[in-house]
N, C-alpha and C. Protein backbone atom coordinates (compact mmCIF):
# COMPACT_ATOMS: atom_id res chain seq x y z
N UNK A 1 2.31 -4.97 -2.66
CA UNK A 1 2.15 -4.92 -1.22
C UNK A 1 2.97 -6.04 -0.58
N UNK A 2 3.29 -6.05 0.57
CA UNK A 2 4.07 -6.94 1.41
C UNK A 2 3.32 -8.01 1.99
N UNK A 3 2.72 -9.12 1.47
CA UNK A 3 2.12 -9.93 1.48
C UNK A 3 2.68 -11.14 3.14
N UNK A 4 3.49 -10.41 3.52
CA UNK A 4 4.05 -10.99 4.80
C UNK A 4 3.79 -9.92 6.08
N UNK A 5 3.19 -9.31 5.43
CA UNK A 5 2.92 -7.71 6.29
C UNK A 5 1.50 -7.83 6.81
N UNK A 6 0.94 -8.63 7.89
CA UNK A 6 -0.25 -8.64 8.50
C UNK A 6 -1.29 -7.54 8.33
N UNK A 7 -0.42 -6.53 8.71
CA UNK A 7 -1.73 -5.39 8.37
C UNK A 7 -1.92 -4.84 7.34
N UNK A 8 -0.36 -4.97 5.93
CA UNK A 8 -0.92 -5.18 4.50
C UNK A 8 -1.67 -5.71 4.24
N UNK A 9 -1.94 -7.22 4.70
CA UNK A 9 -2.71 -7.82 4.10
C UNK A 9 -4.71 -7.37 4.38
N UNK A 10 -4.49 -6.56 5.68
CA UNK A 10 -5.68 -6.45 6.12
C UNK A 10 -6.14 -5.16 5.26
N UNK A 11 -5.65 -4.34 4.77
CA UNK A 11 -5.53 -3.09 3.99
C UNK A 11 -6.00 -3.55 2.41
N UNK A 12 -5.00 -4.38 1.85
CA UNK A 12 -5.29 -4.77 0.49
C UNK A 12 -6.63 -5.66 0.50
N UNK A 13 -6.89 -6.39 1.25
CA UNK A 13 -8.09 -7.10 1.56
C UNK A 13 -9.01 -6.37 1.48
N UNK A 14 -9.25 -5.15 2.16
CA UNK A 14 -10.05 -4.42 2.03
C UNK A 14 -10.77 -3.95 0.63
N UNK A 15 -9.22 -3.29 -0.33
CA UNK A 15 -8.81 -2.61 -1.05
C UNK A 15 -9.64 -3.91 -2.44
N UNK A 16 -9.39 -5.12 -2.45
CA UNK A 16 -9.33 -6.29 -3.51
C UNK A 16 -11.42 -6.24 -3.11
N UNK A 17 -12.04 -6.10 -2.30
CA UNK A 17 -13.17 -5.81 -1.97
C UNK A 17 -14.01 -4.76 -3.04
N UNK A 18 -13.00 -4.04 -2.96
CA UNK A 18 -14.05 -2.57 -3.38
C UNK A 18 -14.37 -2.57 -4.93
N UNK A 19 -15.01 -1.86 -5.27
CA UNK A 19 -15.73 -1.63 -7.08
C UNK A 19 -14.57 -0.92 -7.68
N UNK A 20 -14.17 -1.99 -8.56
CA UNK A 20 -12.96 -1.14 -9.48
C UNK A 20 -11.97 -2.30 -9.32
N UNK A 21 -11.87 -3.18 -8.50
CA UNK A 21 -10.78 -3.75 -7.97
C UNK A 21 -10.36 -4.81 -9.02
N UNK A 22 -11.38 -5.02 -9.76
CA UNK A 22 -10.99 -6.41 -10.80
C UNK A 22 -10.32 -5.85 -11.71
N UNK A 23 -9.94 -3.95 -12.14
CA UNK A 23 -8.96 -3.36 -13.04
C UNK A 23 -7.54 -3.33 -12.56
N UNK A 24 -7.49 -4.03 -10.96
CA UNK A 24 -5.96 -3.84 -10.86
C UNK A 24 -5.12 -4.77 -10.05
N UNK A 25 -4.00 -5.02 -10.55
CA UNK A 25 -3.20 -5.79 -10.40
C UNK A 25 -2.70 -5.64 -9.10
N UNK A 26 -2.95 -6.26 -7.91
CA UNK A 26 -2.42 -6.16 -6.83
C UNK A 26 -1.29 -7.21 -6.48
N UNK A 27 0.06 -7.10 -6.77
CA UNK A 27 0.98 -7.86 -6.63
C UNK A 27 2.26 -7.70 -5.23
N UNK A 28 1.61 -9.35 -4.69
CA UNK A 28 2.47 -9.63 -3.64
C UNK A 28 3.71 -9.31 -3.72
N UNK A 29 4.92 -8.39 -3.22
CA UNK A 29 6.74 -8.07 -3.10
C UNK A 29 7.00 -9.24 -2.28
N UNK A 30 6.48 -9.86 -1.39
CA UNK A 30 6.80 -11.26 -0.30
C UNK A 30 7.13 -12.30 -1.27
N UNK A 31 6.68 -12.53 -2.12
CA UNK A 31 7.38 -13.27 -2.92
C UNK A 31 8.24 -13.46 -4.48
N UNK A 32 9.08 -13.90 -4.14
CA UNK A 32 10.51 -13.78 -4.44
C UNK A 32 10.46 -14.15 -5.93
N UNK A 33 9.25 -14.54 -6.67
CA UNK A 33 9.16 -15.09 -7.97
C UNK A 33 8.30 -13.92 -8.47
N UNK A 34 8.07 -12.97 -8.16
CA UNK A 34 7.65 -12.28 -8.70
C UNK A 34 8.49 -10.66 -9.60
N UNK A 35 7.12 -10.55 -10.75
CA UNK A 35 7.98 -9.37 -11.61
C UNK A 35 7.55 -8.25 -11.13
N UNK A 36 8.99 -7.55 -10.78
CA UNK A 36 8.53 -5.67 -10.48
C UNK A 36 8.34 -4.71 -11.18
N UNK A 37 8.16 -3.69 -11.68
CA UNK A 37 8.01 -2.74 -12.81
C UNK A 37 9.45 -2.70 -13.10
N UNK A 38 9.90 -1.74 -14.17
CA UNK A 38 11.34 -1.64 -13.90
C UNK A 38 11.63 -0.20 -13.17
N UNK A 39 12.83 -0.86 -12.88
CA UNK A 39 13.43 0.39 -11.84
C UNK A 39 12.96 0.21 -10.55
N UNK A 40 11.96 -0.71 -9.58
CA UNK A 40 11.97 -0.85 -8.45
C UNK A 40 12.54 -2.41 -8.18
N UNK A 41 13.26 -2.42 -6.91
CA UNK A 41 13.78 -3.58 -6.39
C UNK A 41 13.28 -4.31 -5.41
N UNK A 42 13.14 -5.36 -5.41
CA UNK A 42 12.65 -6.11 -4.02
C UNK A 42 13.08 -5.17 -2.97
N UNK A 43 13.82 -5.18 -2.61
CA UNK A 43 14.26 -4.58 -1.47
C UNK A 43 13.17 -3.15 -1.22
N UNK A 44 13.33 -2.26 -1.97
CA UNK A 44 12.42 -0.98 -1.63
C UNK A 44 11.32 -1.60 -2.01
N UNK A 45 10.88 -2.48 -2.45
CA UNK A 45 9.26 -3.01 -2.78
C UNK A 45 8.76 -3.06 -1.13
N UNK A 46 9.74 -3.72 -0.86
CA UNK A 46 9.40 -4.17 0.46
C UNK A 46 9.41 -3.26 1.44
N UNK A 47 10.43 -2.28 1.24
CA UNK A 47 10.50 -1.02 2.35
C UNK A 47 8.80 -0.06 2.09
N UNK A 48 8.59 -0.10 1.05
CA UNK A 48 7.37 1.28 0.66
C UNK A 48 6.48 0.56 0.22
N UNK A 49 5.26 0.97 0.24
CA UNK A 49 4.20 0.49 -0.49
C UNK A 49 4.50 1.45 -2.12
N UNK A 50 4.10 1.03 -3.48
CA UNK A 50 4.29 1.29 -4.99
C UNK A 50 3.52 0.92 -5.41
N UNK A 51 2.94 1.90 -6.48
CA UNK A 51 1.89 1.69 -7.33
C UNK A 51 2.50 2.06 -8.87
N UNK A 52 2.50 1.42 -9.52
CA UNK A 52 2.56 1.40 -10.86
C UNK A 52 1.53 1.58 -12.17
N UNK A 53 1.57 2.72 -12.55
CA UNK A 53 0.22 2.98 -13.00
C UNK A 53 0.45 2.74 -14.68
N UNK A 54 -0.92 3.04 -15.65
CA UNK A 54 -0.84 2.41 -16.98
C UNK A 54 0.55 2.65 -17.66
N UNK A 55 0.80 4.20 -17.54
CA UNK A 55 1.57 4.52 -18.67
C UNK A 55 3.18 4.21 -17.80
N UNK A 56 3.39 3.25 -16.69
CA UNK A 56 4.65 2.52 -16.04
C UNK A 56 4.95 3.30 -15.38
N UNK A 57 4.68 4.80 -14.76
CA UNK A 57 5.41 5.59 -14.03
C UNK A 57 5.06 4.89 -12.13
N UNK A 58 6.00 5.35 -12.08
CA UNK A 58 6.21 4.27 -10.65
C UNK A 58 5.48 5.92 -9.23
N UNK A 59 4.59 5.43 -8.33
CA UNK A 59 4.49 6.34 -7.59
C UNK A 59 4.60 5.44 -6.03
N UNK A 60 5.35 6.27 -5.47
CA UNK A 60 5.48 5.37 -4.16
C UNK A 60 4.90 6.34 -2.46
N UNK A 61 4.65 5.67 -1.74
CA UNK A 61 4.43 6.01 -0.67
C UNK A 61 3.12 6.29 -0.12
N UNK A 62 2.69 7.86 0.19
CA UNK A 62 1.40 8.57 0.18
C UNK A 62 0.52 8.59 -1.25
N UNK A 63 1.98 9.12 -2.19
CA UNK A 63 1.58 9.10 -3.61
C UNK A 63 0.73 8.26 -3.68
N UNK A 64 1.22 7.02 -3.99
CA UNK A 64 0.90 5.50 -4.08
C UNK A 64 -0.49 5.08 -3.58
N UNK A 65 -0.61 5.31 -2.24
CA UNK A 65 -1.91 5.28 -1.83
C UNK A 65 -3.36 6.35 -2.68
N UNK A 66 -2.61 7.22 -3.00
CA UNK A 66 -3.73 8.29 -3.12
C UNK A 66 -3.86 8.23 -5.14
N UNK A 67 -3.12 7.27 -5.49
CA UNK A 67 -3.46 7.16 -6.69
C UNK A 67 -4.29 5.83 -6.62
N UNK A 68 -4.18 5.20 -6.32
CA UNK A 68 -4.64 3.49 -5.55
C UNK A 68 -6.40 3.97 -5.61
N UNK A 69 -6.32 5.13 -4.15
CA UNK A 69 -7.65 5.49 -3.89
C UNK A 69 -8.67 5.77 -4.90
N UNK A 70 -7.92 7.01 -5.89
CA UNK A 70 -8.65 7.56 -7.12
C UNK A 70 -9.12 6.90 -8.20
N UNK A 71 -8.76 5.63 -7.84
CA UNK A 71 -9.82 4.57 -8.94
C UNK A 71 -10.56 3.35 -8.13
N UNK A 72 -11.00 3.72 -6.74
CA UNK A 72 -12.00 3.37 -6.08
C UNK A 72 -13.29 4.34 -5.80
N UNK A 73 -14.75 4.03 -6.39
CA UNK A 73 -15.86 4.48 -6.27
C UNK A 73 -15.89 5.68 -4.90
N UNK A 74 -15.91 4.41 -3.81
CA UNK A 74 -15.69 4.56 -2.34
C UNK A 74 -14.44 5.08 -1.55
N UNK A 75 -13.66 5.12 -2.41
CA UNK A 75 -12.66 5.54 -1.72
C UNK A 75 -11.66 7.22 -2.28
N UNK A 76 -12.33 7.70 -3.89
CA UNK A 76 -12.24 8.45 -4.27
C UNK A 76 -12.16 10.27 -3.76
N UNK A 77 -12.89 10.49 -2.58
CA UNK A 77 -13.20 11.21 -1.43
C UNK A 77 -11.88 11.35 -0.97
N UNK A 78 -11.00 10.60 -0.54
CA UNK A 78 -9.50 10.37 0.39
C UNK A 78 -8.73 10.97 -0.84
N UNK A 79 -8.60 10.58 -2.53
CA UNK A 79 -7.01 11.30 -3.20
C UNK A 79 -7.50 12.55 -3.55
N UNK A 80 -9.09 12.80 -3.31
CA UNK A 80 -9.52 14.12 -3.07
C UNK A 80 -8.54 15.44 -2.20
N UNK A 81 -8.65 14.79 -1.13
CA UNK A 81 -8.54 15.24 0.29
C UNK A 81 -6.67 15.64 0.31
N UNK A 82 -6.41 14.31 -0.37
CA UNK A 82 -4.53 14.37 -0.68
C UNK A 82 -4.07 15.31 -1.89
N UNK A 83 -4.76 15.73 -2.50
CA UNK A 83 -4.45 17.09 -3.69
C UNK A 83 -4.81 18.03 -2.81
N UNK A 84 -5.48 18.74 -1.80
CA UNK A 84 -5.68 19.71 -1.50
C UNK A 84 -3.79 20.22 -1.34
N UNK A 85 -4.11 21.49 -0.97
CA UNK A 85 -2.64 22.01 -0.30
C UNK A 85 -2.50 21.52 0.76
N UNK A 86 -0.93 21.00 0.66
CA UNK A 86 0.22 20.79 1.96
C UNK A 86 -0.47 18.89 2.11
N UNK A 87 -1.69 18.73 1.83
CA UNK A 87 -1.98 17.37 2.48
C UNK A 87 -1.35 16.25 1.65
N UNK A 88 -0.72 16.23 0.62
CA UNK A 88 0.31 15.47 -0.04
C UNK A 88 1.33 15.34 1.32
N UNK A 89 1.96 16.24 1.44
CA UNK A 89 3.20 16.33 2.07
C UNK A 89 2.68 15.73 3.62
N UNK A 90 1.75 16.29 3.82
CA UNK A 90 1.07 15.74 5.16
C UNK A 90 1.26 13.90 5.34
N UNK A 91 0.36 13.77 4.24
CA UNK A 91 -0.02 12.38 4.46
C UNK A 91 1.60 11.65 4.41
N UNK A 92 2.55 12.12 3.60
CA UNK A 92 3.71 11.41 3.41
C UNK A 92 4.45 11.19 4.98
N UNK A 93 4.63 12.02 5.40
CA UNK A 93 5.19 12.39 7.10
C UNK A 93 4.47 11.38 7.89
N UNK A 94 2.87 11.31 7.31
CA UNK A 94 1.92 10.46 8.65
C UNK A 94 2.75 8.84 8.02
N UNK A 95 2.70 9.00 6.58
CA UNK A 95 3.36 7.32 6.20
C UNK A 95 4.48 7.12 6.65
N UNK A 96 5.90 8.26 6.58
CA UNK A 96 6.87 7.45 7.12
C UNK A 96 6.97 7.54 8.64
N UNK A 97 6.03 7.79 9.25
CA UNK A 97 5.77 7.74 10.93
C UNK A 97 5.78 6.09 11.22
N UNK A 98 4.74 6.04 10.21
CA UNK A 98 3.74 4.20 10.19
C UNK A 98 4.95 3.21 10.27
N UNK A 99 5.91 3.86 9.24
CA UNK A 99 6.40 3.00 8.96
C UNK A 99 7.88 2.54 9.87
N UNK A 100 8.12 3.34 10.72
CA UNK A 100 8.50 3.10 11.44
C UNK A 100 7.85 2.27 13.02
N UNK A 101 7.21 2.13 12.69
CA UNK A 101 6.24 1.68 14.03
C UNK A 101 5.79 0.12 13.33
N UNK A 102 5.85 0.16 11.80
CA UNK A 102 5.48 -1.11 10.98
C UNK A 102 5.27 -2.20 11.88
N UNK A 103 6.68 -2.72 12.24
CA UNK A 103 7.41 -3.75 12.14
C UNK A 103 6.88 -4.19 13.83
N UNK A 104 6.59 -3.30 14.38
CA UNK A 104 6.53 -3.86 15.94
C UNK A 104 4.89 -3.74 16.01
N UNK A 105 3.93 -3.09 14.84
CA UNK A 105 2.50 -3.26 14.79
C UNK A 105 2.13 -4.86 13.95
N UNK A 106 3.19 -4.84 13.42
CA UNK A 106 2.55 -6.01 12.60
C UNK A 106 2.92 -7.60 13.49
N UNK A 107 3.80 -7.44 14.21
CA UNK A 107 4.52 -8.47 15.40
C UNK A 107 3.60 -8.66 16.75
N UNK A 108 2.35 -7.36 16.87
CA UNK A 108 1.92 -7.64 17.65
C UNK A 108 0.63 -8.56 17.26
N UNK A 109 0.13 -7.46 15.83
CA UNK A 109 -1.14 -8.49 15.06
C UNK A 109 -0.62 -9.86 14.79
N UNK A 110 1.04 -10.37 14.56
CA UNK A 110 1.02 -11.36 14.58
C UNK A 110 0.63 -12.32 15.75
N UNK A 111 1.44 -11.81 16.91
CA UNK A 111 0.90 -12.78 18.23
C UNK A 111 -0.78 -12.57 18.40
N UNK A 112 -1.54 -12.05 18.28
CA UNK A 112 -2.55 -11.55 18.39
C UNK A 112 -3.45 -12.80 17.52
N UNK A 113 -3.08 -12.66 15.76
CA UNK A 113 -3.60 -13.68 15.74
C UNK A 113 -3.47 -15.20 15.98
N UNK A 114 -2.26 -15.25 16.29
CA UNK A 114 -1.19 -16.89 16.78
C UNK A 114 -2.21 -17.70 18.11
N UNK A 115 -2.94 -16.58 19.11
CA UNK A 115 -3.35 -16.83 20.52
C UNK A 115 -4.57 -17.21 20.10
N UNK A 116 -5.19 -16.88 18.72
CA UNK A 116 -6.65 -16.84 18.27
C UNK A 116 -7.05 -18.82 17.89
N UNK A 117 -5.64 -19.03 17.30
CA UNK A 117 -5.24 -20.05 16.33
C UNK A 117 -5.31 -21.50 16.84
């Protein structure tokens, strides 16, 4: 996750909360000393959210999330919902929407919390 990404962090926070969470490795891309699976680069670490699962296959995006989900108790219901038909493809469209909007949502949570501070 993008550990410089305000509302990553509010997401994985969540995520480091839930039952199951002590089986997985949630590793910051914000910093620059860190190891990636192989075959992903800082650079797209940073563009997509990636999940890297046991047997190393790399899943990114909606994927990513909805494999994430399926080994949360509580949150298992949602990669439910993302196997149905078309809602893979769905959810991917709603992610690269987000992600265009990222950068000016996370600039606002930044001033937002700066005024708090």
């Amino acid at each position: 996750h993008d550990g410089s990404c305000p509302l990553c962090e509010v997401e994985i926070g969540y995520m480091k909360r839930q039952s199951g969470a002590d089986r997985i490795a949630f590793v910051d891309v914000s910093q620059v000393n860190v190891v990636l699976p192989d075959g992903l680069t800082r650079d797209a670490a940073m563009q997509r959210f990636h999940v890297a699962d046991m047997d190393g296959q790399l899943h990114s995006g909606a994927a990513a999330f909805m494999h994430l989900w399926a080994r949360f108790p509580r949150l298992k219901w949602l990669a439910w919902l993302g196997r149905l038909p078309g809602m893979g493809f769905a959810l991917e469209q709603v992610y690269r929407n987000f992600l265009r909007i990222r950068p000016r949502l996370s600039a606002a949570l930044r001033r937002r919390i700066a005024k708090r501070a």
